[in-house]
PDB file of N, CA and C in Angstrom:
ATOM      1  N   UNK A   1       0.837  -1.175   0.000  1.00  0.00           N
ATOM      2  CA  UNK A   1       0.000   0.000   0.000  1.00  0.00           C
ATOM      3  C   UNK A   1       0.884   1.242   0.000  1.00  0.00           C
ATOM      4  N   UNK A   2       0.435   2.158  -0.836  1.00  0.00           N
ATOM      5  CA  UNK A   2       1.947   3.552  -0.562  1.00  0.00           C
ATOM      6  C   UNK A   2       0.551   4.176   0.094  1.00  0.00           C
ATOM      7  N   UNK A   3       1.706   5.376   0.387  1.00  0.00           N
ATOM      8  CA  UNK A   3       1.553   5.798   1.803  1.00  0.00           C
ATOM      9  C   UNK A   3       1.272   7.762   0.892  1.00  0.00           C
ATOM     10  N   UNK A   4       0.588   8.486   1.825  1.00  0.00           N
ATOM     11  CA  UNK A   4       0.490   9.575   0.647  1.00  0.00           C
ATOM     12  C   UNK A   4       1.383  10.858   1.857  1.00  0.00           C
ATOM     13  N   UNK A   5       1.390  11.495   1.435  1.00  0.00           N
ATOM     14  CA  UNK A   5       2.343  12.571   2.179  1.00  0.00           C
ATOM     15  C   UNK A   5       2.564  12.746   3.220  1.00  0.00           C
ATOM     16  N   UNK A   6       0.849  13.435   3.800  1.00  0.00           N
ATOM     17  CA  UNK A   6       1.231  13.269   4.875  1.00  0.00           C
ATOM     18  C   UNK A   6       1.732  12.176   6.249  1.00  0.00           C
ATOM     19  N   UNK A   7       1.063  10.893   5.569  1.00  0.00           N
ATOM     20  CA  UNK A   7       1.821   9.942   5.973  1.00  0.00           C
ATOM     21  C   UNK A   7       3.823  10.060   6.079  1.00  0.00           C
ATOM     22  N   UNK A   8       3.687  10.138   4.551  1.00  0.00           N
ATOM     23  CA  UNK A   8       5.532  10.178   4.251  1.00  0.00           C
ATOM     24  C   UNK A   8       5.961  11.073   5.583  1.00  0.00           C
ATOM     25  N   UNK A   9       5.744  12.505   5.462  1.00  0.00           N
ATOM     26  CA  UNK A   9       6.071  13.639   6.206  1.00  0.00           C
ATOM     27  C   UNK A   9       6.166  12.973   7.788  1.00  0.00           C
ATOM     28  N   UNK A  10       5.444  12.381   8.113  1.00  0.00           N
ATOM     29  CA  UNK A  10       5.138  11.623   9.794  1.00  0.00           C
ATOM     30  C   UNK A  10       6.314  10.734   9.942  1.00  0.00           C
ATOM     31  N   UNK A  11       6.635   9.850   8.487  1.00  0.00           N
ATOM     32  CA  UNK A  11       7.963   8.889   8.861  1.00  0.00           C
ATOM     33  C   UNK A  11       8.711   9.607   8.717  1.00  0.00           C
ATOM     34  N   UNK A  12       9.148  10.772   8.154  1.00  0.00           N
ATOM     35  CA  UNK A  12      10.059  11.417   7.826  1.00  0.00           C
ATOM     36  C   UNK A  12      10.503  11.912   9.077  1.00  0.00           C
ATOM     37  N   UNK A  13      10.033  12.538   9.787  1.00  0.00           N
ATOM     38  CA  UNK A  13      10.280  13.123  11.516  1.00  0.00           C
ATOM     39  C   UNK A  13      10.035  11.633  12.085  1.00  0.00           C
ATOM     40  N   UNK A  14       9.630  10.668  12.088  1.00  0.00           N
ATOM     41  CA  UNK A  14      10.039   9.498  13.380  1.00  0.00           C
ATOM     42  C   UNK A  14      11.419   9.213  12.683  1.00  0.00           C
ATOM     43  N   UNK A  15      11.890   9.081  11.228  1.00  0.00           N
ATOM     44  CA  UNK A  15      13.241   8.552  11.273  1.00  0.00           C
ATOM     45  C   UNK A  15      14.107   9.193  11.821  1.00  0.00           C
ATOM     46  N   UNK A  16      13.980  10.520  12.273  1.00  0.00           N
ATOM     47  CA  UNK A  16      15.122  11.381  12.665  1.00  0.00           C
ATOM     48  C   UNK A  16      15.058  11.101  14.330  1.00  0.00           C
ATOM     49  N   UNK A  17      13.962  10.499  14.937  1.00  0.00           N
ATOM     50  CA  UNK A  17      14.047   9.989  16.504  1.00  0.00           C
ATOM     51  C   UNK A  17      14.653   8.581  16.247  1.00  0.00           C
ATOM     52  N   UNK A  18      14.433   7.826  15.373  1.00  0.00           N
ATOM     53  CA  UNK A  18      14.614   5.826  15.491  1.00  0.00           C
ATOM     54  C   UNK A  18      14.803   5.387  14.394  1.00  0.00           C
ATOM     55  N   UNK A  19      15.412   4.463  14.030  1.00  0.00           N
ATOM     56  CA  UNK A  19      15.866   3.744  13.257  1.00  0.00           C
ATOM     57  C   UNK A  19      14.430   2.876  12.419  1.00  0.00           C
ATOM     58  N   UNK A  20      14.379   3.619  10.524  1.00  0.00           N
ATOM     59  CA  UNK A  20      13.128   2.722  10.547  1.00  0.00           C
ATOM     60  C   UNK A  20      13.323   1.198   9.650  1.00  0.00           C
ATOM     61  N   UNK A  21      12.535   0.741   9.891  1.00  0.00           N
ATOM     62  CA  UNK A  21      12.416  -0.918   9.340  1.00  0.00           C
ATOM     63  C   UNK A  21      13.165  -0.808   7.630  1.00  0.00           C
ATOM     64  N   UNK A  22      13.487  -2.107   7.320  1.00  0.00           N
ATOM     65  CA  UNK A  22      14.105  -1.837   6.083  1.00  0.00           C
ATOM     66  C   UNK A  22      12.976  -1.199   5.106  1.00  0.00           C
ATOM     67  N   UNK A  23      11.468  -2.093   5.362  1.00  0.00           N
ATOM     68  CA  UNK A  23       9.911  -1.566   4.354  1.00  0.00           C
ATOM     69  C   UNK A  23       9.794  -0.454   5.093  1.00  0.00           C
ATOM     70  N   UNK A  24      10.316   0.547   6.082  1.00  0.00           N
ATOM     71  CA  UNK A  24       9.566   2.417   5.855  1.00  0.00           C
ATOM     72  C   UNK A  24      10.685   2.787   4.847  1.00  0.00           C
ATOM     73  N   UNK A  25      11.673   2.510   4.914  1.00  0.00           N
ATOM     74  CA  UNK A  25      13.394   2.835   4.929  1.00  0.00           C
ATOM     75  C   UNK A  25      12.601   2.604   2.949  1.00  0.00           C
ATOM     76  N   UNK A  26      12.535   1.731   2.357  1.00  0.00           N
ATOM     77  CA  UNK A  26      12.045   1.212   1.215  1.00  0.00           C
ATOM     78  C   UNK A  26      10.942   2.087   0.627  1.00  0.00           C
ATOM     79  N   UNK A  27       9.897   2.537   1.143  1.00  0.00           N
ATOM     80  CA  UNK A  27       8.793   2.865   1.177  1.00  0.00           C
ATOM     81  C   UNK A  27       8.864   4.420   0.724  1.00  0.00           C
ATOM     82  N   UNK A  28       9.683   5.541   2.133  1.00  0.00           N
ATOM     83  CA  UNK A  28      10.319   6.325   1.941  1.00  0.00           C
ATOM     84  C   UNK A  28      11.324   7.021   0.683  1.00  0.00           C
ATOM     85  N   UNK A  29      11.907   6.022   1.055  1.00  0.00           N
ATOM     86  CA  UNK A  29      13.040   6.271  -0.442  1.00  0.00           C
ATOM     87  C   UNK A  29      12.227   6.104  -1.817  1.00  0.00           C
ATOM     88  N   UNK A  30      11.464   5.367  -2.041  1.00  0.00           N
ATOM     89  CA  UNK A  30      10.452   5.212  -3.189  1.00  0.00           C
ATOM     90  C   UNK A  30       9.289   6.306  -3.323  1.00  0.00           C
ATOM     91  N   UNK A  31       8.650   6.585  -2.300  1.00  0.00           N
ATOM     92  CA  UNK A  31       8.103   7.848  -2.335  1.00  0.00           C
ATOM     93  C   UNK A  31       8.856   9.559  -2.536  1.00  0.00           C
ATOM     94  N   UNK A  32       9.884   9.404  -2.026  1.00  0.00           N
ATOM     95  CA  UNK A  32      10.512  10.631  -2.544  1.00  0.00           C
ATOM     96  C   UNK A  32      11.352  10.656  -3.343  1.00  0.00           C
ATOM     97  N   UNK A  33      11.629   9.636  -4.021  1.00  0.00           N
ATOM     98  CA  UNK A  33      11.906   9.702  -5.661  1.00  0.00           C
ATOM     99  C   UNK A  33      11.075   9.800  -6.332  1.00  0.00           C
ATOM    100  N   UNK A  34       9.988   9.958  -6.359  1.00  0.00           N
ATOM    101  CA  UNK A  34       8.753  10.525  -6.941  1.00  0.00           C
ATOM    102  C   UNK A  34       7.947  11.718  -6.333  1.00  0.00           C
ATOM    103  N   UNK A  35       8.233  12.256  -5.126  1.00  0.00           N
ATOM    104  CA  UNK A  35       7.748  13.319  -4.838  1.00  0.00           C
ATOM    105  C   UNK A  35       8.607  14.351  -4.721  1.00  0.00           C
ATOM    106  N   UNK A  36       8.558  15.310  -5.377  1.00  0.00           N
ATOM    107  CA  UNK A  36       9.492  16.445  -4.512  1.00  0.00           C
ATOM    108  C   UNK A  36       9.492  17.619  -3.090  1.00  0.00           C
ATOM    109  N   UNK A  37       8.274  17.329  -3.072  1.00  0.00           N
ATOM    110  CA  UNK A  37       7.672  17.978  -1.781  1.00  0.00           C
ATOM    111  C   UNK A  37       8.127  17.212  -0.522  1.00  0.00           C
ATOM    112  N   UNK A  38       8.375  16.303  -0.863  1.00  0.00           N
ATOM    113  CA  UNK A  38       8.466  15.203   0.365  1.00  0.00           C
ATOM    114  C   UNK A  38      10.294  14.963   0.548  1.00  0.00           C
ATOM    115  N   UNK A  39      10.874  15.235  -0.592  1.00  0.00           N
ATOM    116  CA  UNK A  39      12.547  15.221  -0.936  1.00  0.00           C
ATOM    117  C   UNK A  39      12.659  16.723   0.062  1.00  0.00           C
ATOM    118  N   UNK A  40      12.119  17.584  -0.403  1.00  0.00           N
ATOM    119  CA  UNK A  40      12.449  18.309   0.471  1.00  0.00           C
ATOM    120  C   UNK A  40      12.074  18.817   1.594  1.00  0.00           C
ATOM    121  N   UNK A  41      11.372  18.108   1.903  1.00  0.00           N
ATOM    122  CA  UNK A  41      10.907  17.908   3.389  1.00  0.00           C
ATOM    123  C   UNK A  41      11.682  17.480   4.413  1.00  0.00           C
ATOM    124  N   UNK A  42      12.329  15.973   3.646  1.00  0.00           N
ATOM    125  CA  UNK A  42      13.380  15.491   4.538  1.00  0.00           C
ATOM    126  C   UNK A  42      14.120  16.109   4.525  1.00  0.00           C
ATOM    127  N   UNK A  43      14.814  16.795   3.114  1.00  0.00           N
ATOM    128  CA  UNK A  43      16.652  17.531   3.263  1.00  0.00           C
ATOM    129  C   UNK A  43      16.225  18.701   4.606  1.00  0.00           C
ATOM    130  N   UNK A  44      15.277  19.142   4.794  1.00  0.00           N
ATOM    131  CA  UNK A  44      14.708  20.293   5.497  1.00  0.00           C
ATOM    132  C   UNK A  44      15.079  19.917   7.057  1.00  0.00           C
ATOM    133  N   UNK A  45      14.235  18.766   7.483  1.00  0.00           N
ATOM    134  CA  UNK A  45      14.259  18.308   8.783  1.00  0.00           C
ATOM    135  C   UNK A  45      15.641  17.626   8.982  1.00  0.00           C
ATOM    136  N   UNK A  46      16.798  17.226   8.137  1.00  0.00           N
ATOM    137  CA  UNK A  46      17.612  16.576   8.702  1.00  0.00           C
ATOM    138  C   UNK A  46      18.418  17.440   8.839  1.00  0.00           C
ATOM    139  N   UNK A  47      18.318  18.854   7.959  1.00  0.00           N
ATOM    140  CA  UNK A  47      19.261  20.331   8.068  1.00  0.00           C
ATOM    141  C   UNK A  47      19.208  20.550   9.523  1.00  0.00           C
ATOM    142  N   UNK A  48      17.716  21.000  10.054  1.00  0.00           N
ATOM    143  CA  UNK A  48      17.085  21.337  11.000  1.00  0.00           C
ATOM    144  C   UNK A  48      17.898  20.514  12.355  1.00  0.00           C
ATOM    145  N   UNK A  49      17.909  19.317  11.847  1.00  0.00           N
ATOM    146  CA  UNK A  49      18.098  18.545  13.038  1.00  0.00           C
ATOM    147  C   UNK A  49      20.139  18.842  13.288  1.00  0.00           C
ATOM    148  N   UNK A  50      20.373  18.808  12.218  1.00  0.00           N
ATOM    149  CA  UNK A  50      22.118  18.950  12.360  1.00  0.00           C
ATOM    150  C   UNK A  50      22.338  20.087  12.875  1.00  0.00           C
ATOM    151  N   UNK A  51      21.719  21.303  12.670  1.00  0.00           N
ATOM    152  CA  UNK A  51      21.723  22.543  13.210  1.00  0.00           C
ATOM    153  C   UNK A  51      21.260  22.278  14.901  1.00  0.00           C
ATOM    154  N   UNK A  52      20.414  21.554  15.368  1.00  0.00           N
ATOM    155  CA  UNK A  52      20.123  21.356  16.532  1.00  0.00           C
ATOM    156  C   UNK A  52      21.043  20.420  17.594  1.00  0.00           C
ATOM    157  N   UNK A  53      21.625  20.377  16.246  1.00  0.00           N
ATOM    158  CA  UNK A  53      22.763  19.392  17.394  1.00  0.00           C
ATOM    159  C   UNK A  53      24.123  19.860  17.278  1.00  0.00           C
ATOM    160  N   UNK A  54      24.083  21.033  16.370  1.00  0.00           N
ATOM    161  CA  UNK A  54      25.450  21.700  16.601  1.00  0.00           C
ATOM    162  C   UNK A  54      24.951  22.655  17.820  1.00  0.00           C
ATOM    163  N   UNK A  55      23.844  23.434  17.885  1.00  0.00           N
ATOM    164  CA  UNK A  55      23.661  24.239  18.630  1.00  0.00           C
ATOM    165  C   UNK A  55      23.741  23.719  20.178  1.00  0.00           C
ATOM    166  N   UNK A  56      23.168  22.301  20.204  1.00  0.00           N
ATOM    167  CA  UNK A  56      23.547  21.717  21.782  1.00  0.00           C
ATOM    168  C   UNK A  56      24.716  21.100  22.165  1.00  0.00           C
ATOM    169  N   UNK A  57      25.240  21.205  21.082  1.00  0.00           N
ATOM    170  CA  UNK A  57      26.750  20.833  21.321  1.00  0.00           C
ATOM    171  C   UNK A  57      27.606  21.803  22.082  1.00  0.00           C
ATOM    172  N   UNK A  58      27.123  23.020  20.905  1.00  0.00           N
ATOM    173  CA  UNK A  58      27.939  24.208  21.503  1.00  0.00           C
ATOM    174  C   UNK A  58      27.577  24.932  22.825  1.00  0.00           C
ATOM    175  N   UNK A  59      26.122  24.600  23.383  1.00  0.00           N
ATOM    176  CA  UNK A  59      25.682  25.270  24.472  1.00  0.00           C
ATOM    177  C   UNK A  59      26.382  24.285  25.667  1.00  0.00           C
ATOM    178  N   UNK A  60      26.614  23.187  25.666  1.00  0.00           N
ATOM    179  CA  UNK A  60      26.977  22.408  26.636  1.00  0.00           C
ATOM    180  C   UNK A  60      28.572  22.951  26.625  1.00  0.00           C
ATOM    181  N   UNK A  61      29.054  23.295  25.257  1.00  0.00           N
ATOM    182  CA  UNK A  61      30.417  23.303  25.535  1.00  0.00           C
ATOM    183  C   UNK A  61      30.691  24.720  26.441  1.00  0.00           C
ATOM    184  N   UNK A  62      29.930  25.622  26.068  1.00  0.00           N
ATOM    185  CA  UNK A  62      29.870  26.780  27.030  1.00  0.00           C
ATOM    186  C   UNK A  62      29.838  26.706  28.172  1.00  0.00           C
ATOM    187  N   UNK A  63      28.679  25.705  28.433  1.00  0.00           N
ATOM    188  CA  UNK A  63      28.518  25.300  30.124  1.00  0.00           C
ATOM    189  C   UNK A  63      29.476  25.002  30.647  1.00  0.00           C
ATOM    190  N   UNK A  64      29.947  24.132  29.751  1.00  0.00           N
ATOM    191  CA  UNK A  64      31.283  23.485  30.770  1.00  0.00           C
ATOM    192  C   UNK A  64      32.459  24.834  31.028  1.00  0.00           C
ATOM    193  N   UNK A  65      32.763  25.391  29.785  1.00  0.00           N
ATOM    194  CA  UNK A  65      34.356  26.684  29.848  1.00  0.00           C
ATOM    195  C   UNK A  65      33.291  27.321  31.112  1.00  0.00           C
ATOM    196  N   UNK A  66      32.303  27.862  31.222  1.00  0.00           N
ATOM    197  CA  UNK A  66      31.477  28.324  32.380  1.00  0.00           C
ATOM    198  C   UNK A  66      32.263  28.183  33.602  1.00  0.00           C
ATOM    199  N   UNK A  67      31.778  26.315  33.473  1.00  0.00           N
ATOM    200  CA  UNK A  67      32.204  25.715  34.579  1.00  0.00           C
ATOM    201  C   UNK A  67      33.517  25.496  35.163  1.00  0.00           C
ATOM    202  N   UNK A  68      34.079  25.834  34.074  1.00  0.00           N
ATOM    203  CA  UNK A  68      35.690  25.583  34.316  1.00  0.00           C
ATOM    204  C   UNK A  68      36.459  26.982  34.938  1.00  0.00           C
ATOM    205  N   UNK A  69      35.909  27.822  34.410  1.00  0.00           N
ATOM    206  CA  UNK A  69      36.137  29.404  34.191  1.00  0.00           C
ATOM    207  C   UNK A  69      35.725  29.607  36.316  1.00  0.00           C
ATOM    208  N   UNK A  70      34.427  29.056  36.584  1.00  0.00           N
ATOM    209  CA  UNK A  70      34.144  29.609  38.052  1.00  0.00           C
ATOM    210  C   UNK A  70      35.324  28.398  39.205  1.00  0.00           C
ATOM    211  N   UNK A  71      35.557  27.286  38.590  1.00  0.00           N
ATOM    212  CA  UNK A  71      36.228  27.035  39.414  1.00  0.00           C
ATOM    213  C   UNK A  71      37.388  27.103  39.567  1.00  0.00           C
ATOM    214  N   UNK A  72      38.177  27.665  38.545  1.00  0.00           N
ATOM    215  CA  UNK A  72      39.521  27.659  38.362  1.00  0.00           C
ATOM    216  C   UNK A  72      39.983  29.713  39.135  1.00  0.00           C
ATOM    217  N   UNK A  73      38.535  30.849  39.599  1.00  0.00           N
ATOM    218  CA  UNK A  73      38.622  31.290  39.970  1.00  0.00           C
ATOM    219  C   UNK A  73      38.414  31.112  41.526  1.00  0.00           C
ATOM    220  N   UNK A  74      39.469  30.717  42.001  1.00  0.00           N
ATOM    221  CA  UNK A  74      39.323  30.549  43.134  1.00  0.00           C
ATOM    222  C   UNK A  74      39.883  31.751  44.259  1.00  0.00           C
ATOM    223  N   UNK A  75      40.732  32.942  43.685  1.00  0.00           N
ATOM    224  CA  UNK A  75      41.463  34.335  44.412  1.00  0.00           C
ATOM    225  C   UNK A  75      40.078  35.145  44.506  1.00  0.00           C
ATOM    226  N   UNK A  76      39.983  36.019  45.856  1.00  0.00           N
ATOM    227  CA  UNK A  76      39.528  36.731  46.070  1.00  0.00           C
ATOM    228  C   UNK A  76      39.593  38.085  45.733  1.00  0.00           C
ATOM    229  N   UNK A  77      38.647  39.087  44.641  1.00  0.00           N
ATOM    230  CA  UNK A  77      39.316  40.075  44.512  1.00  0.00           C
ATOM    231  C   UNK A  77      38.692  41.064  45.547  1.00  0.00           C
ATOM    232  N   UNK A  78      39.477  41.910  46.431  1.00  0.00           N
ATOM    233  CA  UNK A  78      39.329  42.902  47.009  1.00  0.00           C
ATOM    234  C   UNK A  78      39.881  44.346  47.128  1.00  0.00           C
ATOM    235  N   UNK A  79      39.173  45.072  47.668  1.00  0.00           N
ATOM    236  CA  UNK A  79      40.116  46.591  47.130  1.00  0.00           C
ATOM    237  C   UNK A  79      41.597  46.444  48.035  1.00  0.00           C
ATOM    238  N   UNK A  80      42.113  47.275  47.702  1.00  0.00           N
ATOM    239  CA  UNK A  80      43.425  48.110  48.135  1.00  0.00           C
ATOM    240  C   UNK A  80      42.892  48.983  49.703  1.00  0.00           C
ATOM    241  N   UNK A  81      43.464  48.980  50.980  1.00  0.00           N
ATOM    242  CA  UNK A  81      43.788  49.684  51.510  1.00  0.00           C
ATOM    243  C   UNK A  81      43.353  51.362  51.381  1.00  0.00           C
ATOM    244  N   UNK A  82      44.296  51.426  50.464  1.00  0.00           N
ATOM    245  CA  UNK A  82      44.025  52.778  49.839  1.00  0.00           C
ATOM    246  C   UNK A  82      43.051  53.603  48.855  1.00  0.00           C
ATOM    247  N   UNK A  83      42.347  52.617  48.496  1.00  0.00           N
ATOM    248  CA  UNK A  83      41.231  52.504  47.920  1.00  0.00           C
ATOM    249  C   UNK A  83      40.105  52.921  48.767  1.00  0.00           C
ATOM    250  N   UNK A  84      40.028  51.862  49.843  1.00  0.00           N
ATOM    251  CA  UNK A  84      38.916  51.618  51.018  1.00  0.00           C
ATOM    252  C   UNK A  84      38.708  53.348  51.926  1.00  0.00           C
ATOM    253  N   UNK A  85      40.038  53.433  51.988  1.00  0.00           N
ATOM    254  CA  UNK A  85      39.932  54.856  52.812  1.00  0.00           C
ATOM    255  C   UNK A  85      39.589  56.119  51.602  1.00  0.00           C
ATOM    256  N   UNK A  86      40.162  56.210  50.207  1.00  0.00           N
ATOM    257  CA  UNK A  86      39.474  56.902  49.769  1.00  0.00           C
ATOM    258  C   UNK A  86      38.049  57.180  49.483  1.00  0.00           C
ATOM    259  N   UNK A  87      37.068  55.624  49.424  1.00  0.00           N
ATOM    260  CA  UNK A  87      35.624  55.571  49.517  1.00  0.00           C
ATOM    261  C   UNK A  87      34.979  55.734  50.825  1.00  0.00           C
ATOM    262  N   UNK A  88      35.441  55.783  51.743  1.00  0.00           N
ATOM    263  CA  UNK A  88      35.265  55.988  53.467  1.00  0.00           C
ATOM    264  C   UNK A  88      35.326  57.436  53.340  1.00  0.00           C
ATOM    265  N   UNK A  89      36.469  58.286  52.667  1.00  0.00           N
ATOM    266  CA  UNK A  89      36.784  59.799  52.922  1.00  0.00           C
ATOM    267  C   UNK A  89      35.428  60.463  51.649  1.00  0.00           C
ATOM    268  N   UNK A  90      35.227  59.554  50.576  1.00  0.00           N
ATOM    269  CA  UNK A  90      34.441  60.149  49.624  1.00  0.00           C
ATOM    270  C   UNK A  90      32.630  60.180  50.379  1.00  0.00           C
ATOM    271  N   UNK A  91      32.136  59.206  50.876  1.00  0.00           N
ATOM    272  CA  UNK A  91      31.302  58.852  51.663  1.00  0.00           C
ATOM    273  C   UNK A  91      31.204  59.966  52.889  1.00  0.00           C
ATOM    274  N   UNK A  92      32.017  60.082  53.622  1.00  0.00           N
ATOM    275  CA  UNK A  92      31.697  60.972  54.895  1.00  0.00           C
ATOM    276  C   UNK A  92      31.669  62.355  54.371  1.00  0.00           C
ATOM    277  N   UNK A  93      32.402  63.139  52.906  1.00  0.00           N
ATOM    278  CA  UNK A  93      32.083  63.752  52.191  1.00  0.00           C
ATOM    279  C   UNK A  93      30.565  64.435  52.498  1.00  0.00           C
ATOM    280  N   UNK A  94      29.858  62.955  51.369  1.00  0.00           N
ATOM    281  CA  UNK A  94      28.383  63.203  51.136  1.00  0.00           C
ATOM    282  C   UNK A  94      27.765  63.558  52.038  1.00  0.00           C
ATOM    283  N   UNK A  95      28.564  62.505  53.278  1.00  0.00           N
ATOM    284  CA  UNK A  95      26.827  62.650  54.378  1.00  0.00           C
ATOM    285  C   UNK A  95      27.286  64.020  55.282  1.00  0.00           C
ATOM    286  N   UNK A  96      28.181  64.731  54.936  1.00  0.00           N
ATOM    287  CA  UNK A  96      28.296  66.058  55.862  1.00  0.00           C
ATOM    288  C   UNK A  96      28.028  66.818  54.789  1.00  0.00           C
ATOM    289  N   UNK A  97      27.151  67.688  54.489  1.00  0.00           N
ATOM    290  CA  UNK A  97      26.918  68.659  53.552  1.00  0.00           C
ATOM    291  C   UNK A  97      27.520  69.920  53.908  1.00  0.00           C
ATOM    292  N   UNK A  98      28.162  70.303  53.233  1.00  0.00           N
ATOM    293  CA  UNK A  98      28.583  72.096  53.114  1.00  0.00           C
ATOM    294  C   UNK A  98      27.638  72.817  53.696  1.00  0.00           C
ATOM    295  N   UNK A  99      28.339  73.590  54.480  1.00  0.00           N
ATOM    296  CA  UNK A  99      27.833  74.962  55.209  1.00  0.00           C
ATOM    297  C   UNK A  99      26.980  75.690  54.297  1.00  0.00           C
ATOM    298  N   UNK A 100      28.533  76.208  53.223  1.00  0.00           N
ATOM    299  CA  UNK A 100      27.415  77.268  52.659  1.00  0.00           C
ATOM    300  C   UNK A 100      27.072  76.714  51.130  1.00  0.00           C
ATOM    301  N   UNK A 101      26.074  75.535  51.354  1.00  0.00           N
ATOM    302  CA  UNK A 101      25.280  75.018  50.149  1.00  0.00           C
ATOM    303  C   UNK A 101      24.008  75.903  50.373  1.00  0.00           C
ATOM    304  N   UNK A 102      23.675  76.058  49.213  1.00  0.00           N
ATOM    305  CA  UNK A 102      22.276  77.034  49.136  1.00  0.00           C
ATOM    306  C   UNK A 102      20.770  76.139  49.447  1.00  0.00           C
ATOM    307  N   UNK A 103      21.249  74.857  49.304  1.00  0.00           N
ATOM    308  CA  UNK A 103      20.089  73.719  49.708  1.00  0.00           C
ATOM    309  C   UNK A 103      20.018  73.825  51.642  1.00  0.00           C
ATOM    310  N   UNK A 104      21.222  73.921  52.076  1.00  0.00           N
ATOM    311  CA  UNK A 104      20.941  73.922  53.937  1.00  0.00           C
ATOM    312  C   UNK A 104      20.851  75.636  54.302  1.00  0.00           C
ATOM    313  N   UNK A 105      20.704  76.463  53.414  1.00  0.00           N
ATOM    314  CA  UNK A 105      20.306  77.576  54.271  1.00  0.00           C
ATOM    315  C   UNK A 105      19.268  77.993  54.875  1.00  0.00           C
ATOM    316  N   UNK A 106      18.830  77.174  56.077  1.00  0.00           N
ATOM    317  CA  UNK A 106      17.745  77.751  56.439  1.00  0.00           C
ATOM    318  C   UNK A 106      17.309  79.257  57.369  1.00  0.00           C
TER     319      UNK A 106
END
């Protein structure tokens, strides 16, 4: 019995999850040597699918330099001394306001 498109189109996405029988495998290949809608249906979904597996390839590989990247930082960065007292001197600055600011003249 052949099988009409949208059938084809349905094996066409299960072959890309499982391995099909030699008669879909037969069936398939015979139907899209006679269809072209269906030829490019598959070149479509198996593009689709190679692209999806470069893309999770590459996201895992990120994860990992991620992962490698937070543990291989293991130094603490902290300020300078001299740093600390200049943001301490910039700070007590702010919170004492000028005499003669035109905002505290009451």
């Amino acid at each position: 019995m052949l099988r009409n498109c949208r059938e084809m189109t349905k094996l066409i996405s299960e072959s890309l999850e499982r391995k099909l029988t030699w008669r879909e495998r037969l069936e398939l290949w015979f139907h899209a040597s006679m269809c072209g809608m269906c030829k490019v249906f598959r070149k479509n979904a198996m593009t689709l699918r190679r692209m999806m597996q470069t893309l999770n390839a590459q996201s895992l590989q990120s994860q990992e330099l991620s992962a490698k990247d937070a543990n291989e930082s293991t130094t603490t960065e902290t300020l300078s001394p001299s740093a600390k007292v200049q943001i301490l001197k910039a700070v007590k600055k702010i919170e004492q306001p000028n005499a003669d600011d035109e905002y505290n003249s009451d």
